[in-house]
Protein backbone atom coordinates (compact mmCIF):
# COMPACT_ATOMS: atom_id res chain seq x y z
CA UNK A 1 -25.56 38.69 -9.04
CA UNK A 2 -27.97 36.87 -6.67
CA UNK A 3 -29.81 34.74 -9.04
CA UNK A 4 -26.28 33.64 -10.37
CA UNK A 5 -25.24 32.89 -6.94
CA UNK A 6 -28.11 30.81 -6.15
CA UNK A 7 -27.35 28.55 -9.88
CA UNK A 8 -23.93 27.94 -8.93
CA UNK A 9 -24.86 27.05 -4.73
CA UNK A 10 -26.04 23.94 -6.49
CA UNK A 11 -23.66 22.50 -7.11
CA UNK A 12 -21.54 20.75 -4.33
CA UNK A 13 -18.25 18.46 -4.74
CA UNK A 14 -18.32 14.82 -5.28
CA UNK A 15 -18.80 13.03 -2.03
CA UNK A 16 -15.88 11.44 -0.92
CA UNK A 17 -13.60 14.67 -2.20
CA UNK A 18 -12.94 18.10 -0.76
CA UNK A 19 -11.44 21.55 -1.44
CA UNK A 20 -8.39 22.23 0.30
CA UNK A 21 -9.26 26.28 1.07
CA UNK A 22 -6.37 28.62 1.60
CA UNK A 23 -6.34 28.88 5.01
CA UNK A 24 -5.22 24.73 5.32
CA UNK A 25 -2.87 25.16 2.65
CA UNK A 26 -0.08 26.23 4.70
CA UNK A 27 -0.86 23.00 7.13
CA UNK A 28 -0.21 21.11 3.64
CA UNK A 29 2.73 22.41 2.60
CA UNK A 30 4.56 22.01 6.25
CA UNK A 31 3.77 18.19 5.79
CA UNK A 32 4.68 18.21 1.71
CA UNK A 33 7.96 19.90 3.07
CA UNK A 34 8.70 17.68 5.44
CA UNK A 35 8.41 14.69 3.32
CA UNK A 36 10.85 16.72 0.45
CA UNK A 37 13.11 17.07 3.77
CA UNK A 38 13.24 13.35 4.88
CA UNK A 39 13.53 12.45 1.29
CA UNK A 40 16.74 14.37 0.62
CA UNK A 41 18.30 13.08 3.71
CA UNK A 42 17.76 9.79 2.54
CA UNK A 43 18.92 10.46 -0.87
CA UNK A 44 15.27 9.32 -2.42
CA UNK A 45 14.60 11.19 -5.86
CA UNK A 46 11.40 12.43 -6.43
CA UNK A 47 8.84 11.25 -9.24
CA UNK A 48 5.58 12.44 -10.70
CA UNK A 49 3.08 10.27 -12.39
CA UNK A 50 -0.03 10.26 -13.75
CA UNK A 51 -3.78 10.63 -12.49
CA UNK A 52 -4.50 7.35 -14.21
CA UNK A 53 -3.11 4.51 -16.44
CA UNK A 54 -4.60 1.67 -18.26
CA UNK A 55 -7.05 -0.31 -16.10
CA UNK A 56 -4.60 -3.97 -16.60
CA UNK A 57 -1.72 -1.98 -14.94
CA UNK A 58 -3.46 -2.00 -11.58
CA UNK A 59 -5.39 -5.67 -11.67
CA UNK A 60 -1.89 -6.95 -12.56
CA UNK A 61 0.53 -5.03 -10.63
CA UNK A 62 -2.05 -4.81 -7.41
CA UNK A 63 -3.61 -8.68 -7.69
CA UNK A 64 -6.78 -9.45 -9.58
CA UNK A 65 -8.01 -10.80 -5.92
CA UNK A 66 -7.34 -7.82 -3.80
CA UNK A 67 -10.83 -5.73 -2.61
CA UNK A 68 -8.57 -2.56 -4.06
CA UNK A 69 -9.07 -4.11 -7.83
CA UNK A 70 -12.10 -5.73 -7.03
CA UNK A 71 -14.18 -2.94 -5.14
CA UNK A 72 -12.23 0.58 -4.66
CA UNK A 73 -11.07 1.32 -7.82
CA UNK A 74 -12.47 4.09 -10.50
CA UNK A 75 -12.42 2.98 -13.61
CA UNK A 76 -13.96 3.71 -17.02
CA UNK A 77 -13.82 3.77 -20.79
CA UNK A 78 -12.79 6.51 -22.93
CA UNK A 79 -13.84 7.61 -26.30
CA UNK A 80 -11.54 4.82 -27.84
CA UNK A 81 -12.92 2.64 -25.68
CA UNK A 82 -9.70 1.83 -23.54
CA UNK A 83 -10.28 1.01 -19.55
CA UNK A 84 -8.96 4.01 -17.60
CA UNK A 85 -8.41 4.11 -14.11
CA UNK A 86 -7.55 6.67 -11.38
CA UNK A 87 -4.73 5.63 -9.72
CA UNK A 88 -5.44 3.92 -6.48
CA UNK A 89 -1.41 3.64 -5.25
CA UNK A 90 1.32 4.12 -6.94
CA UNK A 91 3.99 1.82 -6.61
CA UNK A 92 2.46 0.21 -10.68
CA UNK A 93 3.44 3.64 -12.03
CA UNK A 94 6.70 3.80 -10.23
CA UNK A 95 7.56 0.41 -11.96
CA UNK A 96 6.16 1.00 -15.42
CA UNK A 97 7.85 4.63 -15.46
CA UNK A 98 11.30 2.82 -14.30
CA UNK A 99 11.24 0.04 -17.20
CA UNK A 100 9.17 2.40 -19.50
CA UNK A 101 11.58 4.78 -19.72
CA UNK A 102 15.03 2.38 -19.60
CA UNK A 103 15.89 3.07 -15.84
CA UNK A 104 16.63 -0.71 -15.42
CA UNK A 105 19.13 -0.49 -18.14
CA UNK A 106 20.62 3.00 -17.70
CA UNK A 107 20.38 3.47 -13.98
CA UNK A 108 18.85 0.40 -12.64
CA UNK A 109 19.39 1.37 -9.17
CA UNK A 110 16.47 3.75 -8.14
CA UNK A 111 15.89 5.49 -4.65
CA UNK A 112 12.44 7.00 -5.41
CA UNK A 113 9.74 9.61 -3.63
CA UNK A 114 6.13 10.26 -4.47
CA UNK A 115 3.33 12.95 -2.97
CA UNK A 116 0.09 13.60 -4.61
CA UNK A 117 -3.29 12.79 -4.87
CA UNK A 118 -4.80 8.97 -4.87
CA UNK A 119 -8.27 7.92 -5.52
CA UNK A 120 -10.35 4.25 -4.04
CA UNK A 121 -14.13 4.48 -4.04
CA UNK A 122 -14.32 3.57 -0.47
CA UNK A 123 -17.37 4.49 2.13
CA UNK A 124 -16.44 8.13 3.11
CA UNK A 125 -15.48 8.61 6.95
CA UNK A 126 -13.30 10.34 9.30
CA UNK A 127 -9.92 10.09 8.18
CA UNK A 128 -10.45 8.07 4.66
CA UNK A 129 -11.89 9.82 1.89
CA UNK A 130 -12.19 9.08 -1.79
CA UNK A 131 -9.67 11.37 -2.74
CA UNK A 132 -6.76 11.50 -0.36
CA UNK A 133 -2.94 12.37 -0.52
CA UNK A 134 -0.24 9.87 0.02
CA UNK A 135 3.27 10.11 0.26
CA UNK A 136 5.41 6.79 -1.09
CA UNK A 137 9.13 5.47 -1.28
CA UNK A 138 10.34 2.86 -3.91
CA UNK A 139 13.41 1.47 -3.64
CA UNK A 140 14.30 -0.23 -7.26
CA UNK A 141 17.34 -2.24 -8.43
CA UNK A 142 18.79 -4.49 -5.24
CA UNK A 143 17.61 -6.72 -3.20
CA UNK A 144 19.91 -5.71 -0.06
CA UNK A 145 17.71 -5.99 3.52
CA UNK A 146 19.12 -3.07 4.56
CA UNK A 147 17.05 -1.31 1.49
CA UNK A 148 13.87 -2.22 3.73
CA UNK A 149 15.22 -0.90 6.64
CA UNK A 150 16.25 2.44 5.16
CA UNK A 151 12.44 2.60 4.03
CA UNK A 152 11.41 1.65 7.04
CA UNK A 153 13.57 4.19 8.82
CA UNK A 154 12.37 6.57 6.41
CA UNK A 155 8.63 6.75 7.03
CA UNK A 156 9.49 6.33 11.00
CA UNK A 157 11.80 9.63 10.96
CA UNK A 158 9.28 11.29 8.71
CA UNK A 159 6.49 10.31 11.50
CA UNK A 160 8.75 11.95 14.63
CA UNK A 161 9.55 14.92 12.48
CA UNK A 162 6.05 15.67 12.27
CA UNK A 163 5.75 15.05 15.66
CA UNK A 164 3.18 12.02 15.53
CA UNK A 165 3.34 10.02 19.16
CA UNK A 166 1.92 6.52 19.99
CA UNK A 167 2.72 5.34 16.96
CA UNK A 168 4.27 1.69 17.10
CA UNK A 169 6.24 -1.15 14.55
CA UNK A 170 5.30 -4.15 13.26
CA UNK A 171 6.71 -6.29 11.11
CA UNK A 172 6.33 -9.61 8.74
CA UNK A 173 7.22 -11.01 5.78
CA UNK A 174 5.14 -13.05 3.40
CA UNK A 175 8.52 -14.36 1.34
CA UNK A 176 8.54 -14.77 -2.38
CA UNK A 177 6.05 -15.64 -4.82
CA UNK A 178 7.05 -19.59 -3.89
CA UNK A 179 7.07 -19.08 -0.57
CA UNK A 180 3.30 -17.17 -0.88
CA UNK A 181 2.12 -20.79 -2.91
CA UNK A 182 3.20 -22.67 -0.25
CA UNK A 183 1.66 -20.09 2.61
CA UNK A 184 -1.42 -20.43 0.76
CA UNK A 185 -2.17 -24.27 0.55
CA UNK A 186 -1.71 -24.34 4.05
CA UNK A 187 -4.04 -21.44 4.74
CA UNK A 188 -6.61 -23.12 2.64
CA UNK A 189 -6.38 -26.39 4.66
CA UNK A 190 -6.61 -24.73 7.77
CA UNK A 191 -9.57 -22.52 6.82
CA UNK A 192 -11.43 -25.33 4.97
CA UNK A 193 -12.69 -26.16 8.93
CA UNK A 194 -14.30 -22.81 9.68
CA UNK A 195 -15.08 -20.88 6.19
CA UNK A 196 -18.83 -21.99 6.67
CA UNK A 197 -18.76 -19.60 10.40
CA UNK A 198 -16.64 -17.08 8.39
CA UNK A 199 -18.31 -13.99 6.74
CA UNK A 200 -19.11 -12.85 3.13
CA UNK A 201 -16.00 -11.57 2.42
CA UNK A 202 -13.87 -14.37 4.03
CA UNK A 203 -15.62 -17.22 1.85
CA UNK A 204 -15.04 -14.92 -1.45
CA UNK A 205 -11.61 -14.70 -0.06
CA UNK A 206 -11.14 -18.59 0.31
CA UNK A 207 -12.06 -18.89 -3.40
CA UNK A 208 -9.68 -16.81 -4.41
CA UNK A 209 -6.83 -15.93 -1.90
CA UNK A 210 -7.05 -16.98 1.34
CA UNK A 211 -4.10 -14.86 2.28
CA UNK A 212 -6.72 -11.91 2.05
CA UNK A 213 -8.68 -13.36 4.49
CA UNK A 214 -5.87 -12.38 7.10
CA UNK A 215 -6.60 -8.84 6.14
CA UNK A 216 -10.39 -9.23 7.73
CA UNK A 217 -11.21 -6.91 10.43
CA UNK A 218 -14.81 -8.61 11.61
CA UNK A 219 -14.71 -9.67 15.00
CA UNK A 220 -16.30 -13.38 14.76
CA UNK A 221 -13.92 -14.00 12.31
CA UNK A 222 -10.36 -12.81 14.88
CA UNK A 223 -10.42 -15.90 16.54
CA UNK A 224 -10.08 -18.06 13.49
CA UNK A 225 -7.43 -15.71 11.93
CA UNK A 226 -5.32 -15.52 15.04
CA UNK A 227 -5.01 -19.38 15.30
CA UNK A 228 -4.07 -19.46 11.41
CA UNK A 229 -0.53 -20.77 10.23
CA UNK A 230 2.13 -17.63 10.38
CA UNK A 231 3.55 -16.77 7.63
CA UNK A 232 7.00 -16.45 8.51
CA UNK A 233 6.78 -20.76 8.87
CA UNK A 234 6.78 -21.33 5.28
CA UNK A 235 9.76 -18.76 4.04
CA UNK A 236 12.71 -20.27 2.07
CA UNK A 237 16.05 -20.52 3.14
CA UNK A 238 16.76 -16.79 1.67
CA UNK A 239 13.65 -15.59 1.96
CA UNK A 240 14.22 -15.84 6.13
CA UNK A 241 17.74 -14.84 5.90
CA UNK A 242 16.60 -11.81 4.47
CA UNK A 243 14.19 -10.89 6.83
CA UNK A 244 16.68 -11.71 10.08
CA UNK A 245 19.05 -9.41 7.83
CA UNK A 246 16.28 -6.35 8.07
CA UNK A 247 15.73 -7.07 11.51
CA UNK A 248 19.50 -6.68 12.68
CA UNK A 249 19.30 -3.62 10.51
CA UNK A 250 16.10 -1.94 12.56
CA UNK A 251 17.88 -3.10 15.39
CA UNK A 252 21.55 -1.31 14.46
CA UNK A 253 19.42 1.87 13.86
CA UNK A 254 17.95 1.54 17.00
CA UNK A 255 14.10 1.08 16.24
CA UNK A 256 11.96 -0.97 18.79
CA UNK A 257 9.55 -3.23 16.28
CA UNK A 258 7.31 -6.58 17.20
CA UNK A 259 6.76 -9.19 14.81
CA UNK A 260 3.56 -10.30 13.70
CA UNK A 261 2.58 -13.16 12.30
CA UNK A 262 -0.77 -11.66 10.80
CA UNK A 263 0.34 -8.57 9.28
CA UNK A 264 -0.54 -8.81 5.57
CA UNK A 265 -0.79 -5.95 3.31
CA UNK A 266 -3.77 -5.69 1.16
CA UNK A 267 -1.81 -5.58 -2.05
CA UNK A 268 -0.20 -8.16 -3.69
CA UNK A 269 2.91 -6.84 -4.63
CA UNK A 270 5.37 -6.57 -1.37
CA UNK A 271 7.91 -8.98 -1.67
CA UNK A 272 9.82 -10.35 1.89
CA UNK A 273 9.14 -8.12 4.93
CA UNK A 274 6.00 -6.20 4.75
């Protein structure tokens, strides 16, 4: 009845989430198709995985330093008093489902698909939301460039399937975790001269990890970033044979890419090109 009605108008969902009504649904499922195409073609295996996992999963697998662990993430304690989180990515699960359930001893080499629902407690605008779908690749078990380049050319065919235009390549690599050490001292001597005209963020970074500080998008802070040490300087011997490797893959399939020497993801985990 009316007076029902009026109870229930009360309610509204939690900012930052929405209802996907049934007359989107069908734009959904073109794109969830679409990514179940691609996938196939590329002999990637799909996965499903939780809503959330234990809090330490994410601050280890992410970085303790990274503004996803630090400021996005929802977290809370159940009735046993565990910390719970909703997942924020999923490339953790993917790796504690492959050695959770033996993959790295029965079939240690994985080509792996996600799609479903993610969740950072970020300022709602267009295009970012609190609750949002992503799609995601894994590839587990080698270390062979041309694994990076099949992801690569994954998400790139995906994009001109869907019939996305303007889009555009770049690419980096931050090394290995010895290569990232030695990136880092020499970001923090180079950024010990401006921190103090840097902002908020950028002097937490310092503290912490100064290769976040690349990831700042403030405008008085550009010109200090873009005169900062490049990554790609302080790679190891195999660590930059790899990444020419991935290159003269892209190249063999054909894509058109641009290096650059500031592209740093904003998790912790991406080992060589990024």
């Amino acid at each position: 009845d009316q007076c029902a009605a009026r109870d229930w108008m009360k309610y509204e969902s939690v900012r930052g989430m929405r209802d996907i009504l049934p007359g989107e649904i069908g734009y959904w499922k073109q794109v969830e198709e679409k990514v179940r195409e691609v996938a196939a073609c590329f002999y990637y295996r799909e996965i499903r995985l939780p809503l959330m996992e234990h809090t330490e999963l994410f601050s280890r697998g992410i970085g303790e330093e990274t503004d996803v662990v630090n400021k996005e993430m929802y977290t809370f304690l159940d009735k046993k008093n565990r910390s719970l989180t909703l997942r924020p990515e999923a490339t953790a699960s993917v790796a504690r489902a492959y050695l959770e359930h033996g993959l790295h001893v029965t079939e240690p080499f994985q080509k792996l698909f996600y799609i479903g629902p993610m969740f950072r407690y970020e300022k709602p605008q267009k295009g970012r939301s609190r609750q949002f779908h992503q799609y995601g690749v894994e590839a587990i078990g080698s270390l062979d460039p041309a694994l990076d380049a099949d992801v690569i050319s994954f998400a790139w065919t995906l994009m001109d399937m869907l019939g996305l235009s303007g889009l555009s390549l770049r690419l980096n690599s931050i090394g290995c975790a010895e290569d990232r050490q030695r990136y880092r001292k020499a970001l923090s001597g180079y950024f010990a001269a401006h921190i103090d005209e840097m902002c908020t963020d950028c002097r937490r970074r310092y503290d912490s990890n100064p290769l976040r500080i690349l990831d700042c998008k403030k405008s008085h802070c550009q010109p200090y970033i873009q005169q900062a040490p490049a990554s790609i300087d302080y790679l190891c011997a195999d660590c930059d044979r790899h990444f020419v490797e991935v290159q003269g893959c892209l190249d063999k399939l054909g894509l058109n890419y641009r290096l650059d020497a500031r592209l740093i993801r904003g998790l912790d985990t991406t080992r060589a090109p990024c």
